[in-house]
Protein backbone atom coordinates (compact mmCIF):
# COMPACT_ATOMS: atom_id res chain seq x y z
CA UNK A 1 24.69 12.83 20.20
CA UNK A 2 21.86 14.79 21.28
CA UNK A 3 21.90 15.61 25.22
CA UNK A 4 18.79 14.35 27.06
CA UNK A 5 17.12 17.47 28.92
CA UNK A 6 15.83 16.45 32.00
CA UNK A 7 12.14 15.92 32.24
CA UNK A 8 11.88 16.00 28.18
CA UNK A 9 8.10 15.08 29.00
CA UNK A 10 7.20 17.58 31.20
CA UNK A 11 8.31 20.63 29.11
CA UNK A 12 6.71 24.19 29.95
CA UNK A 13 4.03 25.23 27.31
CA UNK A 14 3.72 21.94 25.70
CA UNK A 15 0.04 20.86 24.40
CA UNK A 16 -1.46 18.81 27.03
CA UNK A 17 -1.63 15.33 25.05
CA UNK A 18 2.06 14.97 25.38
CA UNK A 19 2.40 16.01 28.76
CA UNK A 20 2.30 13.05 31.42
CA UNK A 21 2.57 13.08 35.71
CA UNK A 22 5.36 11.77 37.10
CA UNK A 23 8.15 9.89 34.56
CA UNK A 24 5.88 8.29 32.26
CA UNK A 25 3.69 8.92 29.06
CA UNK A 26 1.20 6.37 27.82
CA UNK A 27 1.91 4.63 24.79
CA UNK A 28 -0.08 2.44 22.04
CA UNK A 29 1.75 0.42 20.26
CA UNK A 30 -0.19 -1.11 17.09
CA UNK A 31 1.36 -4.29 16.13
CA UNK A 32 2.92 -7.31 18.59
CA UNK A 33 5.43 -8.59 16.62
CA UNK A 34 9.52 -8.56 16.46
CA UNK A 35 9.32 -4.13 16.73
CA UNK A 36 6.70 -3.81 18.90
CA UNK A 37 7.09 -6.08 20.76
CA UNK A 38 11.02 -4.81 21.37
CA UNK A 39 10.19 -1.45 21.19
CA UNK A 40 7.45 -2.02 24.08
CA UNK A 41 9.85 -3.60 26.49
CA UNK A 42 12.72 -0.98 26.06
CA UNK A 43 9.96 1.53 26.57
CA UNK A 44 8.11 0.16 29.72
CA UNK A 45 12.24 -0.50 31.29
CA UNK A 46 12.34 3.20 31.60
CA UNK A 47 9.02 3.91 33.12
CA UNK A 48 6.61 4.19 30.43
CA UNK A 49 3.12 2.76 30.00
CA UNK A 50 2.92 0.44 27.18
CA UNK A 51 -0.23 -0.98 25.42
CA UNK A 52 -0.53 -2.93 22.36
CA UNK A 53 -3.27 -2.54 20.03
CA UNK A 54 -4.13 -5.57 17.60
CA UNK A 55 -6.97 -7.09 15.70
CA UNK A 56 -7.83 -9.32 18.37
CA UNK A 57 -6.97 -8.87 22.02
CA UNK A 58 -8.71 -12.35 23.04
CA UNK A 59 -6.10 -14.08 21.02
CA UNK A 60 -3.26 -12.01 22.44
CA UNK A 61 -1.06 -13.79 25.28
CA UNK A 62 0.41 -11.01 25.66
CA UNK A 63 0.31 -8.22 28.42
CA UNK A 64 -1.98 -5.16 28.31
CA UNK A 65 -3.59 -5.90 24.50
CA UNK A 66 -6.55 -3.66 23.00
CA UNK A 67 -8.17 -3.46 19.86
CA UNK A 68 -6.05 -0.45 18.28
CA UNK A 69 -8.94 2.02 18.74
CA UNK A 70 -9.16 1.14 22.43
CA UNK A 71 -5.30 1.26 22.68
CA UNK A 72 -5.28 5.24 20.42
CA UNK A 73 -8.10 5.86 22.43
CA UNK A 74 -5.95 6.11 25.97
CA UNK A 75 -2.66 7.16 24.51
CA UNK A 76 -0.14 9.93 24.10
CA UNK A 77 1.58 8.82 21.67
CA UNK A 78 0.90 6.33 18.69
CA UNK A 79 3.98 3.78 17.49
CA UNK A 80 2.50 2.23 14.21
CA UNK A 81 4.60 -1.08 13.99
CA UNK A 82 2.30 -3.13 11.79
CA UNK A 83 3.13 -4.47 8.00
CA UNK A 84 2.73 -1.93 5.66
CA UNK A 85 0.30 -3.90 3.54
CA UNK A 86 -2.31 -3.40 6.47
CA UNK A 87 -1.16 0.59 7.96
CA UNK A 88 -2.82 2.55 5.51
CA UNK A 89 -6.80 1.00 6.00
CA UNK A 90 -5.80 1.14 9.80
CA UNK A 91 -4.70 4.77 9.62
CA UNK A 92 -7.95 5.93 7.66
CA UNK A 93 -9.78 3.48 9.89
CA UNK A 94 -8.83 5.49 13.07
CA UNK A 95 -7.90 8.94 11.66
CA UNK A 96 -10.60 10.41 13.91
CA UNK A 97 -9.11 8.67 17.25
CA UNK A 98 -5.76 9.99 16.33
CA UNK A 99 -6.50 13.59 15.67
CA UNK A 100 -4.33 15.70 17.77
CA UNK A 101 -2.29 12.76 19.06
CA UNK A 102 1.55 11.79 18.13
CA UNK A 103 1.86 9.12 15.40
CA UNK A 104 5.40 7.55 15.21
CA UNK A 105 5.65 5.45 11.90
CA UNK A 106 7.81 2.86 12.51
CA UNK A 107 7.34 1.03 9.05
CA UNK A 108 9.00 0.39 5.93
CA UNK A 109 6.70 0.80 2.58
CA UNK A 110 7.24 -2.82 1.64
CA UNK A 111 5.64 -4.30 -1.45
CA UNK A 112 3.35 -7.47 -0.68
CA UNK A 113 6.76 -9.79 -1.73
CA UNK A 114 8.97 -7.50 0.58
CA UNK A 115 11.06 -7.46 -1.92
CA UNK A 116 11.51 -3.17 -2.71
CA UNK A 117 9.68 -0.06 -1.41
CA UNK A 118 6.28 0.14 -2.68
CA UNK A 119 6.59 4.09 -3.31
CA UNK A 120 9.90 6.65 -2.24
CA UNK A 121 11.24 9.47 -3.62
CA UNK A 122 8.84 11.60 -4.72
CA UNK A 123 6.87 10.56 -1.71
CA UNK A 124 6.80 8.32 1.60
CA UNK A 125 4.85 5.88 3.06
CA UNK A 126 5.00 8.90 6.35
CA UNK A 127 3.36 11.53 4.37
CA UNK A 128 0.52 9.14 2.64
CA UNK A 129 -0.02 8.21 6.17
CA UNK A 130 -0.38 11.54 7.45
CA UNK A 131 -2.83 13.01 4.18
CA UNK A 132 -5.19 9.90 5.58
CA UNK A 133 -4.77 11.48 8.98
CA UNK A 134 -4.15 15.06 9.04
CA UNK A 135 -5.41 16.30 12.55
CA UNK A 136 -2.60 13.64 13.99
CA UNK A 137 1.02 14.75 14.09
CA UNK A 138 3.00 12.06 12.15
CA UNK A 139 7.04 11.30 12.39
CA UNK A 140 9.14 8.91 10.99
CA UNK A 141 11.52 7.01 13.24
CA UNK A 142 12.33 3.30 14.45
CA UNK A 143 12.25 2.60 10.51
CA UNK A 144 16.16 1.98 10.28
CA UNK A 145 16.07 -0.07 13.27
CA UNK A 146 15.70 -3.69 14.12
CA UNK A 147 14.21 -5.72 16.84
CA UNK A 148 17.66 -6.80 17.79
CA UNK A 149 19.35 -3.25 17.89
CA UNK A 150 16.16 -2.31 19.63
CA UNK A 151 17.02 -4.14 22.86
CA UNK A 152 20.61 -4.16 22.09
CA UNK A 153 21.53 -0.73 20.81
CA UNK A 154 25.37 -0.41 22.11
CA UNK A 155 27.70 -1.98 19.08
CA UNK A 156 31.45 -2.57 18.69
CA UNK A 157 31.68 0.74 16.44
CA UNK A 158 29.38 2.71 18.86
CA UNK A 159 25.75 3.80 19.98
CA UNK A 160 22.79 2.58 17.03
CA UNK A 161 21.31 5.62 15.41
CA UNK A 162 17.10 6.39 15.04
CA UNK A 163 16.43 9.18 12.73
CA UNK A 164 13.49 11.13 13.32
CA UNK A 165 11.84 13.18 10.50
CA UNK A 166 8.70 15.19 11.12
CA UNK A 167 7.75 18.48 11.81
CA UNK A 168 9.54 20.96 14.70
CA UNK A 169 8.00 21.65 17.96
CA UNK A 170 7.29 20.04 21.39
CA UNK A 171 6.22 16.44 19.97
CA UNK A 172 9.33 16.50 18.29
CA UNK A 173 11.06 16.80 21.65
CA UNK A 174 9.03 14.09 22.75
CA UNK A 175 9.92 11.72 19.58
CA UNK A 176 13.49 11.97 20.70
CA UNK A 177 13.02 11.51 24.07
CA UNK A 178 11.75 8.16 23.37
CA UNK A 179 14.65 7.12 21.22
CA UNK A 180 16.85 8.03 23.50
CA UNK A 181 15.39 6.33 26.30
CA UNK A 182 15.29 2.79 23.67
CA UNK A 183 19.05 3.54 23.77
CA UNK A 184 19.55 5.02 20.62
CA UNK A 185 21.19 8.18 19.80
CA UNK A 186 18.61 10.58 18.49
CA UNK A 187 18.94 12.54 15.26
CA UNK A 188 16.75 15.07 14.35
CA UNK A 189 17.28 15.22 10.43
CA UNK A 190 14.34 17.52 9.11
CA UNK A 191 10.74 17.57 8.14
CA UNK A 192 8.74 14.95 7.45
CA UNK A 193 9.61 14.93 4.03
CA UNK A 194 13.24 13.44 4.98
CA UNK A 195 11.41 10.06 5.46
CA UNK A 196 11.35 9.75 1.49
CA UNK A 197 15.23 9.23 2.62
CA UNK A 198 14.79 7.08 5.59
CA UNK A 199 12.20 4.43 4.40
CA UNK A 200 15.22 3.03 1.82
CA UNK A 201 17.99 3.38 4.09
CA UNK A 202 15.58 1.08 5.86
CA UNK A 203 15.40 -1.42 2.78
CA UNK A 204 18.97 -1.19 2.23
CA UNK A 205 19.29 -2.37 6.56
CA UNK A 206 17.02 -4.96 5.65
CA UNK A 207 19.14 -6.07 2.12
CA UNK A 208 22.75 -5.73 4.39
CA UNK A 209 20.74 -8.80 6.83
CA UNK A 210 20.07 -10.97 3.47
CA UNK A 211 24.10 -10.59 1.88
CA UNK A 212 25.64 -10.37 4.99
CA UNK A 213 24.03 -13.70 6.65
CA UNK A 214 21.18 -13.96 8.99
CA UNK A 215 23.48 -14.04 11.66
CA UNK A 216 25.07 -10.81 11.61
CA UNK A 217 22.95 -8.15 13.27
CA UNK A 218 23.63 -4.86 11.34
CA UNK A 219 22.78 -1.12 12.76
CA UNK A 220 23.94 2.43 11.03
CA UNK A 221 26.19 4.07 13.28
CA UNK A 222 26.31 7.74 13.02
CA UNK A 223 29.98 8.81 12.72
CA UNK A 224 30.89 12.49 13.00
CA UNK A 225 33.31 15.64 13.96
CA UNK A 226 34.02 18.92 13.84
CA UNK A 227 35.62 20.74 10.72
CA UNK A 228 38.22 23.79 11.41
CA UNK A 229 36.95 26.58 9.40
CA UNK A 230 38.77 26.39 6.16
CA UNK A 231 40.17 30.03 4.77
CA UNK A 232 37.82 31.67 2.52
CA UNK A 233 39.01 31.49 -1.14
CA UNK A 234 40.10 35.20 -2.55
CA UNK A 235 38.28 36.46 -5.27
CA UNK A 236 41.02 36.76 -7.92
CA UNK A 237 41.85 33.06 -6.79
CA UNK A 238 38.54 32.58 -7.97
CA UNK A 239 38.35 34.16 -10.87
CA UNK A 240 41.64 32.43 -12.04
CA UNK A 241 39.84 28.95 -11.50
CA UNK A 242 36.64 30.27 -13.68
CA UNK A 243 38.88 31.12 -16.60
CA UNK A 244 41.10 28.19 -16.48
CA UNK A 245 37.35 26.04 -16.44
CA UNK A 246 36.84 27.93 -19.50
């Protein structure tokens, strides 16, 4: 598990949007259902400032709702948690408000039936997001995650993992600070491109709910350990095994 440094969000050097006084950064949350709204109370339990951003505040009972531009607008960092069938128009909507700002997309590429990923492999729904919004600094985590492990992310078999994909640096840092302070243990498992792996480990979390019943609550635990250093292989040994292969 990655070791917490202390005061993750007040590192030396770091760009000024991701720096915050005291023990708290400012987050918008865009979406108020079963993620965000988990995601927002794990967050604001260890200090930070949490706003939601939705399509309309006045119908919100909620605490501390904004449209989404007026929630960007304020924020350090940016936790998309809407559909997927509605993040792309808001992303190009507000690409300008989120220039220079951490984006945290916690979605799944869905198709409208929710039934497989609407695009993987070759691509994720992370990088489409970020060519709509390239002055914003985009990573994939929360994806693999659900509301349930969110607020409850200590299991029988261990700690719930969050995989975070997206490019190295301070933000990074920051990403999985965050995930840590959820409760999660925080992997760090590449570029941004490694979401084309995480958006269908997040389908297959979601397919694990539907065979094994709606009342198990399923996380990916992340087992691991050291190896000893096996002995090199000699090169005649190898050369025997290439001539017995043929």
């Amino acid at each position: 598990m990655l070791a917490k440094p202390p005061c993750w969000w007040q590192q030396q050097n770091e760009p000024e949007n991701i720096k915050k006084r005291g023990h708290e950064m400012r987050i918008a949350i865009i979406g108020a259902g079963r993620v965000g709204k988990s995601l927002g109370a794990a967050l604001r339990a260890k200090g930070h400032s949490v706003v939601y951003g939705v399509r309309d505040p006045s119908a919100s009972a909620g605490p501390a709702t904004k449209t989404a531009g007026g929630a960007i607008a304020g924020a350090d960092a940016v936790i998309l948690a809407t559909p997927w069938t509605v993040a792309e128009a808001l992303v190009c909507e507000h690409a300008p408000e989120l220039r220079g700002k951490i984006v945290i997309d916690a979605t799944n590429p869905l198709n409208t039936s929710a039934t497989r990923l609407a695009l993987g492999f070759d691509s994720s729904g992370a990088e489409l997001l970020q060519s709509h919004a390239q002055g914003a600094i985009f990573f994939k985590a929360f994806n693999v995650a659900s509301p349930s492990a969110m607020a409850r992310p200590q299991y029988p078999q261990g700690q719930a993992v969050v995989f975070v994909a997206g490019p190295r640096g301070p933000q990074k840092k920051v990403v999985l600070g965050l995930a840590l302070d959820v409760g999660f243990e925080a992997v760090d498992v590449g570029d941004l491109r490694a979401a084309r792996l995480l958006e269908p480990l997040g389908m297959l979390r979601l397919q694990l709910e539907e065979t094994q019943g709606r009342d198990r609550d399923c996380a990916f635990v992340l087992g691991s350990r050291e190896l000893k250093q096996a002995e090199a292989p000699r090169p005649y040994v190898l050369a025997v095994e290439a001539l017995e292969a043929g």
